[in-house]
C-alpha atoms as a PDB file:
ATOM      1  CA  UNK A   1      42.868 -14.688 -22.024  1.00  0.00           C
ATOM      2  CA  UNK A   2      44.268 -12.046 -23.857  1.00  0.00           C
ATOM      3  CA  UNK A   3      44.036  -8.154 -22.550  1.00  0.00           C
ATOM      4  CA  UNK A   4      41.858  -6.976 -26.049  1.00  0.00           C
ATOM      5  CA  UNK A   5      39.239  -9.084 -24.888  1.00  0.00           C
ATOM      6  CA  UNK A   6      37.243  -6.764 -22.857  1.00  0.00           C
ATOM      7  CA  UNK A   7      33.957  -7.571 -21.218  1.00  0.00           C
ATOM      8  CA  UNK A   8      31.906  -5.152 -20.046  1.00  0.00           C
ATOM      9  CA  UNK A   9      30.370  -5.349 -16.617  1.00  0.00           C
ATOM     10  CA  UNK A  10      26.627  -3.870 -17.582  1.00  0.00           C
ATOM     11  CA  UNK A  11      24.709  -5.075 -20.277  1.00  0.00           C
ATOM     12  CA  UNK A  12      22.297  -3.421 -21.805  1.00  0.00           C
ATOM     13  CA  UNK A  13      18.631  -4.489 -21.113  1.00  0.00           C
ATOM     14  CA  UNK A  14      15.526  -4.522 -22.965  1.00  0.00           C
ATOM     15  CA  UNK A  15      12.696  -1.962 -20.690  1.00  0.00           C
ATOM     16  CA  UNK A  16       9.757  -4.146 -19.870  1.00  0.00           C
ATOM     17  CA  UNK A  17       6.615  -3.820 -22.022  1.00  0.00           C
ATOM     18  CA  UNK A  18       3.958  -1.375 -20.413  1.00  0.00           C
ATOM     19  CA  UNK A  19       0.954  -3.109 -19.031  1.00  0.00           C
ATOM     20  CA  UNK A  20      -2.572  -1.531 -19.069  1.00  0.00           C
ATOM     21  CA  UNK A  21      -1.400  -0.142 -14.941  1.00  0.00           C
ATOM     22  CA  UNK A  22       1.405   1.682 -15.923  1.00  0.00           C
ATOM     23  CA  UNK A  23      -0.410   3.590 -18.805  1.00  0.00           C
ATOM     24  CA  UNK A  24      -3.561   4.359 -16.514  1.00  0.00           C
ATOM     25  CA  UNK A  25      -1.322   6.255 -14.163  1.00  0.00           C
ATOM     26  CA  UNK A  26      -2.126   9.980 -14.394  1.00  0.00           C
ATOM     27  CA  UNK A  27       0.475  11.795 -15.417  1.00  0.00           C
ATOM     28  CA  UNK A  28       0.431  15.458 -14.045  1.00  0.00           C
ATOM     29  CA  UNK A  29       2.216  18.161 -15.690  1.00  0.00           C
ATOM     30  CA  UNK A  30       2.207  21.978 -15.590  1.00  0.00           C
ATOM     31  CA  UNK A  31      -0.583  22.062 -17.895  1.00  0.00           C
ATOM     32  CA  UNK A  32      -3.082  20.028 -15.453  1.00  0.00           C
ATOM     33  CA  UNK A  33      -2.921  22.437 -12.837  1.00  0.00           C
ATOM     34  CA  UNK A  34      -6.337  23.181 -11.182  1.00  0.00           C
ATOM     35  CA  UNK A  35      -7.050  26.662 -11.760  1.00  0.00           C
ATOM     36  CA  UNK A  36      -6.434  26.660 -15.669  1.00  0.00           C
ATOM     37  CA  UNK A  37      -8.672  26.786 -18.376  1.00  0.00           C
ATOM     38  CA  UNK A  38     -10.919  23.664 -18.732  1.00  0.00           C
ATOM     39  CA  UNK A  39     -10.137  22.334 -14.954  1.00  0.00           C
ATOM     40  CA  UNK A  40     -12.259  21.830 -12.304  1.00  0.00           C
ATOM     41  CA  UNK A  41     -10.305  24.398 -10.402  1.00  0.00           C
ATOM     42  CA  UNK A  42     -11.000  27.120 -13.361  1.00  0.00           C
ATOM     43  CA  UNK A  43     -14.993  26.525 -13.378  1.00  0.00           C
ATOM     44  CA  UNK A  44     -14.851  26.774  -9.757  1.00  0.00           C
ATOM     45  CA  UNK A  45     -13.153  30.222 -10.032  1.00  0.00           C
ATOM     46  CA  UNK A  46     -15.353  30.931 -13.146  1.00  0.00           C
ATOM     47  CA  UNK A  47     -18.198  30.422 -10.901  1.00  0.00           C
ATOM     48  CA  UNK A  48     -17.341  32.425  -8.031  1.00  0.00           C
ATOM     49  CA  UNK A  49     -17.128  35.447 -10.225  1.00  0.00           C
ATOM     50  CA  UNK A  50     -20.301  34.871 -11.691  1.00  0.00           C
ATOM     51  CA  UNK A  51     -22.004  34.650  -8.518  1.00  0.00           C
ATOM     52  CA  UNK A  52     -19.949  37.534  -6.966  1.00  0.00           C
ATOM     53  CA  UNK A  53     -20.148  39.653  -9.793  1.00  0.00           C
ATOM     54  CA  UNK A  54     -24.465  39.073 -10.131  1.00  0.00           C
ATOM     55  CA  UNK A  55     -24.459  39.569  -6.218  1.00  0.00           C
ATOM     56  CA  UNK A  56     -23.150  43.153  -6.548  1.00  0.00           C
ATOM     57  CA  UNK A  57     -25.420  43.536  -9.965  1.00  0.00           C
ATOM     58  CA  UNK A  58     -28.460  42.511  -7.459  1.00  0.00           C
ATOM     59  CA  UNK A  59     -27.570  44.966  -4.761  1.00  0.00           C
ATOM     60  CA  UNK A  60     -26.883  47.990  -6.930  1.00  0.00           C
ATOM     61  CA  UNK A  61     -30.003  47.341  -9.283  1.00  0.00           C
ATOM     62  CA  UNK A  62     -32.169  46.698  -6.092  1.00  0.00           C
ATOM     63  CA  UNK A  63     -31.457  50.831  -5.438  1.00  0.00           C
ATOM     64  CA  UNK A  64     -33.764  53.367  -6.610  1.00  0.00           C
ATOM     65  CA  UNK A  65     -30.493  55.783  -6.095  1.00  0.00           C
ATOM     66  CA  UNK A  66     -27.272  54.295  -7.813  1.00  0.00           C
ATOM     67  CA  UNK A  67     -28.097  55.731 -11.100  1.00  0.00           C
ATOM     68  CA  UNK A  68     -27.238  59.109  -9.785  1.00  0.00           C
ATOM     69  CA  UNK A  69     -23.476  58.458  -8.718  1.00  0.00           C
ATOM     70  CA  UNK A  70     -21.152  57.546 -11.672  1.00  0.00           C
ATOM     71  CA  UNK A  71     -19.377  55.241 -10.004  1.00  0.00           C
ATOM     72  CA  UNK A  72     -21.987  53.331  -8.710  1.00  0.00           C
ATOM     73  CA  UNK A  73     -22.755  53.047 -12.755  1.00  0.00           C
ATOM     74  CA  UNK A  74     -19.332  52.376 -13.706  1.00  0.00           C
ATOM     75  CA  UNK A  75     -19.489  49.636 -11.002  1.00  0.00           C
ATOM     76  CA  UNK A  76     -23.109  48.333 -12.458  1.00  0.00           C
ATOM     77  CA  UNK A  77     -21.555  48.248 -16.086  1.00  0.00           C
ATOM     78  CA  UNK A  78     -17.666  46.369 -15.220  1.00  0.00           C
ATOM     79  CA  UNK A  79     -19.936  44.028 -12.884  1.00  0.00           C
ATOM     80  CA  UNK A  80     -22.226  43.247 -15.639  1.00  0.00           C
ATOM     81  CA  UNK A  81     -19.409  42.741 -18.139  1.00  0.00           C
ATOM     82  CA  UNK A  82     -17.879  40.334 -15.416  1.00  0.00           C
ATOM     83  CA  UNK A  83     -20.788  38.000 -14.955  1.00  0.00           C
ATOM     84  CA  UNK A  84     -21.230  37.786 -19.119  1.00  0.00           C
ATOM     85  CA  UNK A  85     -17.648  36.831 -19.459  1.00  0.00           C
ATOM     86  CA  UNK A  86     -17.791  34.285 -16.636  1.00  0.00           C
ATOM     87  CA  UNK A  87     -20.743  32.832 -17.359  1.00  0.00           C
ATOM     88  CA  UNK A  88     -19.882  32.180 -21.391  1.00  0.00           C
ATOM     89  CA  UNK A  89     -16.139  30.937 -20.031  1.00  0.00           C
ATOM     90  CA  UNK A  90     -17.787  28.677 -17.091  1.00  0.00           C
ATOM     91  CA  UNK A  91     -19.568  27.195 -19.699  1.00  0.00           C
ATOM     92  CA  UNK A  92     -16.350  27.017 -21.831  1.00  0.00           C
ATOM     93  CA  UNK A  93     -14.799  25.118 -18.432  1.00  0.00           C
ATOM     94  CA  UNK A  94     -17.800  22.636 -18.055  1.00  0.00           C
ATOM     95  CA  UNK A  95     -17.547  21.037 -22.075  1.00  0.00           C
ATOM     96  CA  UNK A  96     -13.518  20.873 -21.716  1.00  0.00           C
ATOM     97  CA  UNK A  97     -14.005  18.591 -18.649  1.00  0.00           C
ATOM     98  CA  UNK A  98     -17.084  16.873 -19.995  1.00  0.00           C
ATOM     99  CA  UNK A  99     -15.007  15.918 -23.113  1.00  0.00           C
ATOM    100  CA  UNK A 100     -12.005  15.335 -20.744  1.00  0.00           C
ATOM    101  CA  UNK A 101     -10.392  17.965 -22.909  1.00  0.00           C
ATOM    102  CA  UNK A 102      -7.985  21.166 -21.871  1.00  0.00           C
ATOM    103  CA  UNK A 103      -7.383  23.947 -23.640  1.00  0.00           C
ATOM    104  CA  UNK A 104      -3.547  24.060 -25.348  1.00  0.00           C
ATOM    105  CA  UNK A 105      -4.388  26.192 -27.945  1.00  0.00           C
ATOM    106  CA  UNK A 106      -2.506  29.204 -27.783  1.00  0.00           C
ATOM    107  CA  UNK A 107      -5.430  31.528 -29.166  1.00  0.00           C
ATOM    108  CA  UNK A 108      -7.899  30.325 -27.254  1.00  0.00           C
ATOM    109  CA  UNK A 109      -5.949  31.026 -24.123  1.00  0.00           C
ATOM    110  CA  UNK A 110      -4.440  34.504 -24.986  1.00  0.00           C
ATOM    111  CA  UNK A 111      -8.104  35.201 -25.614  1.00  0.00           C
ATOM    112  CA  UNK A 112      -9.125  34.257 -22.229  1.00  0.00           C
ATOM    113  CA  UNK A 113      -5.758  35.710 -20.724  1.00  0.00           C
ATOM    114  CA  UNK A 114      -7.034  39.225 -22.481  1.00  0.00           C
ATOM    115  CA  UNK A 115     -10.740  39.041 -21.711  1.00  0.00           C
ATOM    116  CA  UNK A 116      -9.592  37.969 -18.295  1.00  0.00           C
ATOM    117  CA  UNK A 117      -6.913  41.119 -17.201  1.00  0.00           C
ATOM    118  CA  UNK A 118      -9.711  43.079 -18.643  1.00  0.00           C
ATOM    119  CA  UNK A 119     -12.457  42.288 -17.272  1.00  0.00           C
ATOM    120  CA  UNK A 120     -10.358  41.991 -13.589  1.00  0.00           C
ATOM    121  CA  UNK A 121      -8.761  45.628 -14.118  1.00  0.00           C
ATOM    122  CA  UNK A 122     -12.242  46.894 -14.911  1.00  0.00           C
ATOM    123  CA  UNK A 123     -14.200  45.242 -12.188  1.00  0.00           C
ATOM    124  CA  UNK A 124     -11.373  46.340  -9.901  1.00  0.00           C
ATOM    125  CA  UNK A 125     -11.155  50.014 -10.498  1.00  0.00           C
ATOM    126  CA  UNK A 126     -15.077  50.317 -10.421  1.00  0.00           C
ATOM    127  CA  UNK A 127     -14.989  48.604  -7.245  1.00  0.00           C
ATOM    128  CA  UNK A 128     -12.389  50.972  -5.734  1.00  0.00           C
ATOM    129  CA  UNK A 129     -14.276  53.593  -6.748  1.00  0.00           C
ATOM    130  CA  UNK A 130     -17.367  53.082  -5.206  1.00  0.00           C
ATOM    131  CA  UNK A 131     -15.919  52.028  -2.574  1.00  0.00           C
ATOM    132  CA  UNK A 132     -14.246  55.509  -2.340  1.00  0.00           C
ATOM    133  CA  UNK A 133     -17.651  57.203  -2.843  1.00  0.00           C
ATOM    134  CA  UNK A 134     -19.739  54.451   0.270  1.00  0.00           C
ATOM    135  CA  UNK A 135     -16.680  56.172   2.231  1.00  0.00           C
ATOM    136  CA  UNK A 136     -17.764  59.444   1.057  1.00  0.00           C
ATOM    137  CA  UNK A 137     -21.098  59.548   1.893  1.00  0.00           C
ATOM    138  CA  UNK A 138     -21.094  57.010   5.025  1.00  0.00           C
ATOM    139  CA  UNK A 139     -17.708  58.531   7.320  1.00  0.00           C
ATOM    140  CA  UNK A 140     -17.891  61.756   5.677  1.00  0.00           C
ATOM    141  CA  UNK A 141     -20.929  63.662   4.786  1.00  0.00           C
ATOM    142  CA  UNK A 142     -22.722  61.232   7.298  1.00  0.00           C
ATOM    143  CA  UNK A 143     -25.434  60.689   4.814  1.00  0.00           C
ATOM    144  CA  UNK A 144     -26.695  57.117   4.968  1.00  0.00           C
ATOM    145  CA  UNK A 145     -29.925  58.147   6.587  1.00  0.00           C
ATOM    146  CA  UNK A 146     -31.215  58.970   3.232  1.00  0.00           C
ATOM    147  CA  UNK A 147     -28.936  56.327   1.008  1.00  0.00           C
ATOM    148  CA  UNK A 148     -28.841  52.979   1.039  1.00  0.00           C
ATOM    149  CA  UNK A 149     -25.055  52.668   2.794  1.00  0.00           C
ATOM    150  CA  UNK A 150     -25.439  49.020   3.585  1.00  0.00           C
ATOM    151  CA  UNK A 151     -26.313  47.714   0.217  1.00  0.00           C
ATOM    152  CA  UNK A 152     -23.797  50.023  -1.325  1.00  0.00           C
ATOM    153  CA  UNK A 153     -20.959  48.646   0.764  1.00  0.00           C
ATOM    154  CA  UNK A 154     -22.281  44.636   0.027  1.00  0.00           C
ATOM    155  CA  UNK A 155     -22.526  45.674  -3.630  1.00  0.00           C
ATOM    156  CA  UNK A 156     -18.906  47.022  -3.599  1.00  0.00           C
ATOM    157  CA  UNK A 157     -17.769  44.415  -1.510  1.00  0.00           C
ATOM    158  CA  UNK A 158     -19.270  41.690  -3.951  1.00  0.00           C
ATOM    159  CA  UNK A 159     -17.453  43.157  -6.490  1.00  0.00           C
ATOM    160  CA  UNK A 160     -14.036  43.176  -4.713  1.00  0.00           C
ATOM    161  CA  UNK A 161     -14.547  38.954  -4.325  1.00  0.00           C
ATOM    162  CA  UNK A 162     -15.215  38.857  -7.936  1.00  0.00           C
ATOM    163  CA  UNK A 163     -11.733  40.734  -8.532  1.00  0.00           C
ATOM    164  CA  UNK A 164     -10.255  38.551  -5.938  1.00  0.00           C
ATOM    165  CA  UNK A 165     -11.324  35.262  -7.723  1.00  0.00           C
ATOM    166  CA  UNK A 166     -10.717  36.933 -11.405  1.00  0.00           C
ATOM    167  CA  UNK A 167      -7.140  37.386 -10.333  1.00  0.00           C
ATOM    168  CA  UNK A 168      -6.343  33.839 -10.182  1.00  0.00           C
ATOM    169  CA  UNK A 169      -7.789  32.993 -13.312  1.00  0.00           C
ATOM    170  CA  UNK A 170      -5.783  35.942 -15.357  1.00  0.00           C
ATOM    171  CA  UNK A 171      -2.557  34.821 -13.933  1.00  0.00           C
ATOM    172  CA  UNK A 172      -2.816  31.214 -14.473  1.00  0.00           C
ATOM    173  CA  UNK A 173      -3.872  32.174 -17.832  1.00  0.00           C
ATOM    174  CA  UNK A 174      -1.455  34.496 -18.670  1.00  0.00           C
ATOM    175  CA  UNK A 175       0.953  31.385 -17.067  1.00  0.00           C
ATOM    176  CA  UNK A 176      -0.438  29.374 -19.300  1.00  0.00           C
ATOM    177  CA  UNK A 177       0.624  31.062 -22.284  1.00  0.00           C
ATOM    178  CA  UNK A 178       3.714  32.614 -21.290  1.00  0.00           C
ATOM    179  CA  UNK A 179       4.806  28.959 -20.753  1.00  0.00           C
ATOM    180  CA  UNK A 180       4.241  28.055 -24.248  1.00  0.00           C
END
């Protein structure tokens, strides 16, 4: 045996065919992350902030007195805004998983990440607001003999768990598309 003869020690192997086990195996990836636009996770979010969002609606409509605070009317308008956009996007959520579909397109998603920080930052400011003015009138002029304190605080309440499940949604979306 001479010494140009070399044999290597690992041969190279053919990989085994797939088989109809290996290519049901869900394969999870950043996109697939509940929370995200046409997951169960998102239409779960989507329909917290509906429901949140229509809660505080309710309460403040249910007043004889709101319209005469602005930001009890600010907080009536961003709420109202919030349930329209959830609503039309929860529907959005429910076709992408009944056509076991996600959104990838880019446009679709930067519209969602807009309408999303929008509708959040909106919702959130007219909920700090009235907050600011149930404060006002409750602790301060002591006035909730005459106003309707409790629904007031639910409404604004309401309106801060809409923000708090809109948040989620924005950021995943805005996740979503920065990691494109």
């Amino acid at each position: 045996m001479s010494m140009s003869m070399v044999h290597p020690s690992v041969h190279p192997i053919e990989a085994p065919p797939l088989t109809d086990h290996a290519i049901a195996i869900p394969r999870h990836s950043l996109k697939d992350t509940q929370g995200m636009p046409g997951t169960l996770g998102g239409f779960i979010l989507r329909f917290l902030q509906f429901s949140f969002s229509l809660l505080s609606l309710s309460l403040m409509a249910s007043t004889s007195d709101f319209p005469s605070v602005t930001a009890f009317r600010y907080l009536v308008a961003a709420v109202s805004l919030q349930s329209v956009w959830s609503l039309s996007l929860a529907v959005a959520d429910v076709y992408a998983i009944l056509v076991r579909r996600g959104y990838r397109n880019s446009r679709i998603v930067s519209l969602f990440s807009i309408g999303d920080g929008i509708t959040s930052t909106l919702t959130f400011s007219a909920a700090c607001a009235s907050a600011g003015i149930t404060v006002l009138i409750g602790n301060d002029l002591n006035d909730c003999a005459q106003n309707h304190c409790s629904k007031f605080e639910t409404a604004t309440a309401m309106a801060f768990m809409s923000w708090f499940a809109a948040s989620p949604s924005f950021i995943l979306n805005f996740w979503t598309l920065a990691s494109k």
